[in-house]
Protein backbone atom coordinates (compact mmCIF):
# COMPACT_ATOMS: atom_id res chain seq x y z
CA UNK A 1 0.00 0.00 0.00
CA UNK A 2 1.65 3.29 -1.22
CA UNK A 3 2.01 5.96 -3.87
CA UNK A 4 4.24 7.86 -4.21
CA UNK A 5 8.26 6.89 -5.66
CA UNK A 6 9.32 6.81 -1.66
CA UNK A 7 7.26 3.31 -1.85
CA UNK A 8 8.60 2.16 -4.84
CA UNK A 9 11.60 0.62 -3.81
CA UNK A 10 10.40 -0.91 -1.06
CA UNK A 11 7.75 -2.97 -3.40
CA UNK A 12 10.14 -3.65 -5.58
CA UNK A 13 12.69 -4.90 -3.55
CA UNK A 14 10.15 -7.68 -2.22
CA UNK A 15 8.71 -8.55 -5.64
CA UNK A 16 13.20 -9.14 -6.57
CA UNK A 17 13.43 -11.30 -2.99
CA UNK A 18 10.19 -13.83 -4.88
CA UNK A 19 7.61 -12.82 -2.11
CA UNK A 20 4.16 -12.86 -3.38
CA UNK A 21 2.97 -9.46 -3.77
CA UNK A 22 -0.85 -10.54 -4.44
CA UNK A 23 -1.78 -6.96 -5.11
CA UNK A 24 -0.80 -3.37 -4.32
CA UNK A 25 -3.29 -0.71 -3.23
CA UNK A 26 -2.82 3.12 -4.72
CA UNK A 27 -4.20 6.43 -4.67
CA UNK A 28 -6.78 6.69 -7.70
CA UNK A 29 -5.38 8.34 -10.94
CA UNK A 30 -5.62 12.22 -10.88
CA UNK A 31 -6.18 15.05 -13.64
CA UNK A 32 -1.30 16.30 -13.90
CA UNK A 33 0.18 18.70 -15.72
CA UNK A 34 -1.02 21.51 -17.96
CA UNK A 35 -3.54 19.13 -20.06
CA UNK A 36 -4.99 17.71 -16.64
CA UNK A 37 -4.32 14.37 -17.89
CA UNK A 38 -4.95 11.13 -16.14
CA UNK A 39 -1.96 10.50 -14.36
CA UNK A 40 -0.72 6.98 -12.64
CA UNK A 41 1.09 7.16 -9.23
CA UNK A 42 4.53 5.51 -9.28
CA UNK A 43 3.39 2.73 -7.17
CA UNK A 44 0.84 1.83 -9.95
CA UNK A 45 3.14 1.89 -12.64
CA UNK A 46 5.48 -0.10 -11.26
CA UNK A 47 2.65 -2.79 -9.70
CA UNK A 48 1.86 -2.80 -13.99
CA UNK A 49 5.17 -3.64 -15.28
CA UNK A 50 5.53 -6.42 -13.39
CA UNK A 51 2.15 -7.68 -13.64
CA UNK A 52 0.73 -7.35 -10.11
CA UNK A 53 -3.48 -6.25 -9.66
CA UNK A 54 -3.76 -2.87 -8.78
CA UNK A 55 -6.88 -1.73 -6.60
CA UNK A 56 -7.65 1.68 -6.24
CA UNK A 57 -10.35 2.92 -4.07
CA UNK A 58 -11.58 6.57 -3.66
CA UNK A 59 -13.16 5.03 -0.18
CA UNK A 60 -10.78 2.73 1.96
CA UNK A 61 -14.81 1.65 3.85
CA UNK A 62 -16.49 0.53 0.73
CA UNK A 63 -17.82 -2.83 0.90
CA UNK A 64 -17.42 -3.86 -2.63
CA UNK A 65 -13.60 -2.66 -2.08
CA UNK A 66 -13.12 -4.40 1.27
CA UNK A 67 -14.55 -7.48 -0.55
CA UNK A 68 -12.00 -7.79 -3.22
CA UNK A 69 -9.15 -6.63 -0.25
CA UNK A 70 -10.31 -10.12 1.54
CA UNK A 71 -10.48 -11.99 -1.55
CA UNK A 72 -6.85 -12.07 -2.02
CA UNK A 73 -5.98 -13.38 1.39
CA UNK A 74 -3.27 -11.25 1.91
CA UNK A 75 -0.76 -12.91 5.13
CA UNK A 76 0.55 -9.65 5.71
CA UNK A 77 0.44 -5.80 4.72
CA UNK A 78 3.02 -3.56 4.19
CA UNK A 79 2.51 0.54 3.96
CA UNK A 80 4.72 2.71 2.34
CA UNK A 81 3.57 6.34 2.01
CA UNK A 82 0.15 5.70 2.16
CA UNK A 83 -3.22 7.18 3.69
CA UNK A 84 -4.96 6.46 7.46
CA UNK A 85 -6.23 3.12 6.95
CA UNK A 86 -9.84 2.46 8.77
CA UNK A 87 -9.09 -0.58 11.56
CA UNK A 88 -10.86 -3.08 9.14
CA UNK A 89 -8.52 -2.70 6.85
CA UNK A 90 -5.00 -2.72 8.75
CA UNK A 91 -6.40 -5.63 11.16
CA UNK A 92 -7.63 -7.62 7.99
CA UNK A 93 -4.52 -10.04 7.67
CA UNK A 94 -3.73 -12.81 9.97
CA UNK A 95 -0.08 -11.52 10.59
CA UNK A 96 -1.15 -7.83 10.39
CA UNK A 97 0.26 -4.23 8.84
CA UNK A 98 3.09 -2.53 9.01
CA UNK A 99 4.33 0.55 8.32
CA UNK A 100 7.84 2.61 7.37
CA UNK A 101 7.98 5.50 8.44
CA UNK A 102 10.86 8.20 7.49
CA UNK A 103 12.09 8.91 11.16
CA UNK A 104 13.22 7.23 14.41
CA UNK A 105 9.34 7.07 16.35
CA UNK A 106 8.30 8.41 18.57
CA UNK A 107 10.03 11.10 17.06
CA UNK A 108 8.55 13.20 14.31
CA UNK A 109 5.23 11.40 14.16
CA UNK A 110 3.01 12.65 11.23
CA UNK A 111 3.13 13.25 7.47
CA UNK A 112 6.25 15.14 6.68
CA UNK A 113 9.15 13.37 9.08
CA UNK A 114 12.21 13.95 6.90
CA UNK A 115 11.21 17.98 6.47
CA UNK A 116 10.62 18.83 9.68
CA UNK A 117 13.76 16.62 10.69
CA UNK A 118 15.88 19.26 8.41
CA UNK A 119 14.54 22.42 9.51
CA UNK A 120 14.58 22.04 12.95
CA UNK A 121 18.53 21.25 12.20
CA UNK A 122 18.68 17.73 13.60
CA UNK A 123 22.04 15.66 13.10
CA UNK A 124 20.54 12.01 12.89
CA UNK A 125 17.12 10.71 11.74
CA UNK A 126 16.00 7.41 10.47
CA UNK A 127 13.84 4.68 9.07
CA UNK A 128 11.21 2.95 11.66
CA UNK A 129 8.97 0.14 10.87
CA UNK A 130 5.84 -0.92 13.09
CA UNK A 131 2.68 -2.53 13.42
CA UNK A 132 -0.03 0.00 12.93
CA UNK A 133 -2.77 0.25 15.74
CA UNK A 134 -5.62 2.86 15.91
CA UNK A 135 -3.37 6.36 16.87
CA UNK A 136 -0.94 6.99 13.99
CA UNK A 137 2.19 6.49 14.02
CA UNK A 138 2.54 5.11 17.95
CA UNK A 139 2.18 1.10 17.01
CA UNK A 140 4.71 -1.07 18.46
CA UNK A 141 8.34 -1.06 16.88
CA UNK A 142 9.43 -3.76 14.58
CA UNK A 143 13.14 -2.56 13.92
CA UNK A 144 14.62 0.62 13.26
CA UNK A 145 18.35 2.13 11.42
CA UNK A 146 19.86 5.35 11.79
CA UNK A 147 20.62 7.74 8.86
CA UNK A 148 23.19 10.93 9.52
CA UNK A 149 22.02 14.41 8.71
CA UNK A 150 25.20 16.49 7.09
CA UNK A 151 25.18 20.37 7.60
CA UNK A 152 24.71 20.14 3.33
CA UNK A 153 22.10 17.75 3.64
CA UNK A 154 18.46 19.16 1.67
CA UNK A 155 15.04 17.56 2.39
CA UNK A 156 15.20 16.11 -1.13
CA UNK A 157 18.94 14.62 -0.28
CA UNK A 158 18.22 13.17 2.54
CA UNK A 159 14.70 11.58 0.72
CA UNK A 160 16.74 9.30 -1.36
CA UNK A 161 18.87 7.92 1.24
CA UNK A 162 16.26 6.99 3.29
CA UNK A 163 14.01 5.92 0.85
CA UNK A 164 16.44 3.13 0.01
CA UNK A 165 17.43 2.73 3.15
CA UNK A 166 13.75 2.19 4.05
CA UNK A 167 13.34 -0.21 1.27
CA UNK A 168 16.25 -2.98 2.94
CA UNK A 169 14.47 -2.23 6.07
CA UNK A 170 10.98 -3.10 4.58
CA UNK A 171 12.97 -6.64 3.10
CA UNK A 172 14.46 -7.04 6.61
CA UNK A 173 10.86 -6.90 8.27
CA UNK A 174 9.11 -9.26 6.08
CA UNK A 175 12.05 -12.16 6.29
CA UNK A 176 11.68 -11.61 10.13
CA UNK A 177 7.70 -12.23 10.68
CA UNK A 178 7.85 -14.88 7.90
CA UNK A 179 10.45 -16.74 10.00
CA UNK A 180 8.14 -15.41 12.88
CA UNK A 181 11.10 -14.25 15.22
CA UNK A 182 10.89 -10.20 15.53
CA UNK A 183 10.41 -7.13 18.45
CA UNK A 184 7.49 -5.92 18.83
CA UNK A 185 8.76 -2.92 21.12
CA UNK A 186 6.35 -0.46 22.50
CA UNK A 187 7.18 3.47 21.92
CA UNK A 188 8.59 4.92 24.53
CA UNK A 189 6.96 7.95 25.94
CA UNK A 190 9.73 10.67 25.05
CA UNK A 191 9.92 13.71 27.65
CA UNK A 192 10.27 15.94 24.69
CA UNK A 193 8.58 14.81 21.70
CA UNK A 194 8.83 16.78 18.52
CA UNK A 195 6.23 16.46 15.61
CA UNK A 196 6.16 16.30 11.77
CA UNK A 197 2.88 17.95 10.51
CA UNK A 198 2.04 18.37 7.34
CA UNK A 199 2.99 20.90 5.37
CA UNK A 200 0.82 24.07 4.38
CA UNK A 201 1.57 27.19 2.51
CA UNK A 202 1.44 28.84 5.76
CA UNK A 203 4.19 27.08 7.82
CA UNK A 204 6.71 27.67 4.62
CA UNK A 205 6.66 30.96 5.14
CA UNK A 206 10.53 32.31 6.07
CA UNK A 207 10.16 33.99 10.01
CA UNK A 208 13.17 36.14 9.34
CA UNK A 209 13.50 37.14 13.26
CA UNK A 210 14.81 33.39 13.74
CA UNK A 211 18.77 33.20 14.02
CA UNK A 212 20.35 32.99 10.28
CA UNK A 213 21.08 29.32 11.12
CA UNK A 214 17.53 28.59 11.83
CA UNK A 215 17.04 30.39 8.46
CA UNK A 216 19.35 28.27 6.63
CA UNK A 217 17.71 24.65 8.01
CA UNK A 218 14.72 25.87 7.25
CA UNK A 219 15.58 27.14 3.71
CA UNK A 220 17.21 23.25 3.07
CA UNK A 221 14.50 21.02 4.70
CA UNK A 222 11.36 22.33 2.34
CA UNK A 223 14.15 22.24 -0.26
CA UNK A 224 12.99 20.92 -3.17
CA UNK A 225 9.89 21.02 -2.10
CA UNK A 226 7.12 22.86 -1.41
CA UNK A 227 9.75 25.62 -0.94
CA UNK A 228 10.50 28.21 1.68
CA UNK A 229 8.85 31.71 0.54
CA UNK A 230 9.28 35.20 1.82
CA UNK A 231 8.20 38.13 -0.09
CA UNK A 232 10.96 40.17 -2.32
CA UNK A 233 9.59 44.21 -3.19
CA UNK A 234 5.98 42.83 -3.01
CA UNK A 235 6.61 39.82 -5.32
CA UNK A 236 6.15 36.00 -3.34
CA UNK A 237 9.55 34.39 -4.02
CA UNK A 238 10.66 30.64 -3.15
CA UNK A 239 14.16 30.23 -1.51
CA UNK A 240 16.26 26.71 -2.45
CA UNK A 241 19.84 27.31 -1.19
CA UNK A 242 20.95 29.96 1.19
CA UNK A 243 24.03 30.23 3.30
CA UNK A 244 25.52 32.34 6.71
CA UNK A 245 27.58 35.29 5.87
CA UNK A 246 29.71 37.72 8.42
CA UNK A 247 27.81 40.78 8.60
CA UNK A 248 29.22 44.02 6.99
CA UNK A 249 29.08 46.03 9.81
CA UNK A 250 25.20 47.50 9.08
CA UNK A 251 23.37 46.63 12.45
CA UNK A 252 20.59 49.14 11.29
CA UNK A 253 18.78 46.68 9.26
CA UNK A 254 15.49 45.42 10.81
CA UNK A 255 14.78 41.31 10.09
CA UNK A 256 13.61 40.77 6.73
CA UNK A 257 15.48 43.83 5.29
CA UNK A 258 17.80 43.02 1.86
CA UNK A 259 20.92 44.54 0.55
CA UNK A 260 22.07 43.60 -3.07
CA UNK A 261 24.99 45.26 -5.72
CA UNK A 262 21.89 44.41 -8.05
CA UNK A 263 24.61 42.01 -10.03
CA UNK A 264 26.28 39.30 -7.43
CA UNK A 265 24.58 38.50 -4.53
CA UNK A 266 21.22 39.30 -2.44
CA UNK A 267 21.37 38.69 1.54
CA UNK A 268 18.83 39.24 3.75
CA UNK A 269 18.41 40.09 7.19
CA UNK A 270 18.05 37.41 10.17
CA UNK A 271 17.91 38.26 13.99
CA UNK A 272 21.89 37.89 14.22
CA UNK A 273 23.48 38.46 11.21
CA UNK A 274 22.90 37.83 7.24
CA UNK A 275 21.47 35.14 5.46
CA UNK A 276 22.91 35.36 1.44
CA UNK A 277 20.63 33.86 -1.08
CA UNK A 278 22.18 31.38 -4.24
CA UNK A 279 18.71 29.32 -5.58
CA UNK A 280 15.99 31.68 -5.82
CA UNK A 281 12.52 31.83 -8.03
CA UNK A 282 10.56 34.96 -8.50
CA UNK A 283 6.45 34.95 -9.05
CA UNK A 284 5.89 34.42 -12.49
CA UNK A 285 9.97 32.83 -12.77
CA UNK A 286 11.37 30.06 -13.63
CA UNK A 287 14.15 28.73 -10.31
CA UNK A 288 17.94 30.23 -11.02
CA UNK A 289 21.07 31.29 -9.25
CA UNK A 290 20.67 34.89 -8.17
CA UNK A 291 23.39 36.58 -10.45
CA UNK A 292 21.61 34.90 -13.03
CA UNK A 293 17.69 36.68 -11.80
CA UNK A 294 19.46 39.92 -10.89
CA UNK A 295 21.15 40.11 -14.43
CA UNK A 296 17.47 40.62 -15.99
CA UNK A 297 15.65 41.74 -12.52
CA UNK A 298 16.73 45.41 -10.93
CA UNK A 299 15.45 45.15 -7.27
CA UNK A 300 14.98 48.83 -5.46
């Protein structure tokens, strides 16, 4: 059960292994792209090349749907960047459901782990599988591997290492409960938890009275996507790649303030110092290096 290309890897490395992947359940195609065109998730297009049923549902409670989900007598289920599944649909199989998730639970619970592990400037994260019960994200632990978090590392870096990392970890956890010797630890309950909500237009927006640091690991964990924005003379504008500069001696500035030689760079102004801009797009702009935007873009 998954959608997008996070999952893929971790289907395909059991269909490689020989386990019998009876079917794979996917979000229903959706209107992409400029001619709003049917468009298949990865999960789905992969389940089709290699010949594996592919069920689709727009309601997880249907009864026609949770007929054919019984019908294939599934031992086990495996979740990969899915939706909430309704209890009579994770407690269906005989051995149960489990899930990855991108982070080391309890920590960063919720739909955008690897994100919020990146902005809020963490050093180590991880992969986490677990048997899913009725609050999300808090079932007991299966197993669990650490992944390092370099000071260069971006949301979208750090994606593909764990989503490969989360695929041998999805391979590990189905050899173990089909030899039917694994933990089943229960989360601990962490003194200070930190969470990974999902992402809205309104929490990307750059707070430029945080420390330029704070800036920066913010800037890199929405980085590719959905982008950190602040607004540039009254124009929305999505940072990539930013980077901590010595001030130049102008304390005056208030937070949020710019300075640019309108040719080179374009720094703006955090609580403690400045925060110099290299990946930028502009409203209505196609995403460049800023020498490149302020070459054909004069800023006041």
């Amino acid at each position: 059960m998954g959608t997008p290309d996070f999952a893929v890897p971790s289907l395909q490395i059991l269909v490689e292994n020989n386990y019998d992947v009876v079917a794979v359940l996917t979000a229903p195609d959706r209107p992409a792209g400029r001619g709003q065109k049917l468009s298949q998730s990865p999960v789905k297009e992969y389940a089709l090349s290699q010949n594996i049923p592919v069920l689709q549902p727009e309601k997880l409670k249907n009864p026609e749907f949770l007929e054919t989900l019984r019908s294939y007598q599934a031992d086990l289920q495996v979740v990969v960047a899915f939706r909430m599944l309704p209890e009579v649909v994770w407690n269906m199989p005989s051995l149960g459901t489990f899930n990855l998730h991108a982070s080391l639970l309890p920590q960063y619970r919720g739909a955008a782990p690897i994100n919020w592990a990146v902005m809020n400037g963490e050093t180590e994260t991880g992969v986490t599988t677990f048997f899913i019960e009725k609050e999300i994200d808090t079932g007991k632990i299966i197993f669990q591997e650490k992944e390092a978090i370099s000071p260069q590392d971006t949301a979208g870096s750090l994606y593909e290492r764990l989503m490969q990392r989360g695929a041998g970890l999805v391979l590990k956890t189905v050899q173990a409960i089909a030899d039917g010797s694994y933990p089943q630890m229960p989360q601990a309950e962490e003194p200070i938890r930190k969470e990974a909500p999902k992402l809205f237009r309104e929490n990307c927006e750059i707070d430029w009275t945080k420390r330029a640091e704070e800036v920066r690991n913010f800037v890199r964990g929405l980085a590719p996507y959905p982008a950190a924005w602040t607004t540039l003379n009254g124009l929305t504008c999505k940072l990539y790649e930013v980077s901590v500069v010595e001030s130049n001696g102008d304390e005056t500035a208030a937070p949020g303030d710019y300075q640019t030689d309108q040719k080179t760079y374009l720094n703006f102004r955090a609580a403690d110092g400045w925060v110099a801009v290299q990946q930028i797009q502009l409203e209505g702009k196609r995403r460049m290096r800023v020498d490149e935007l302020l070459r054909g873009y004069k800023l006041p």
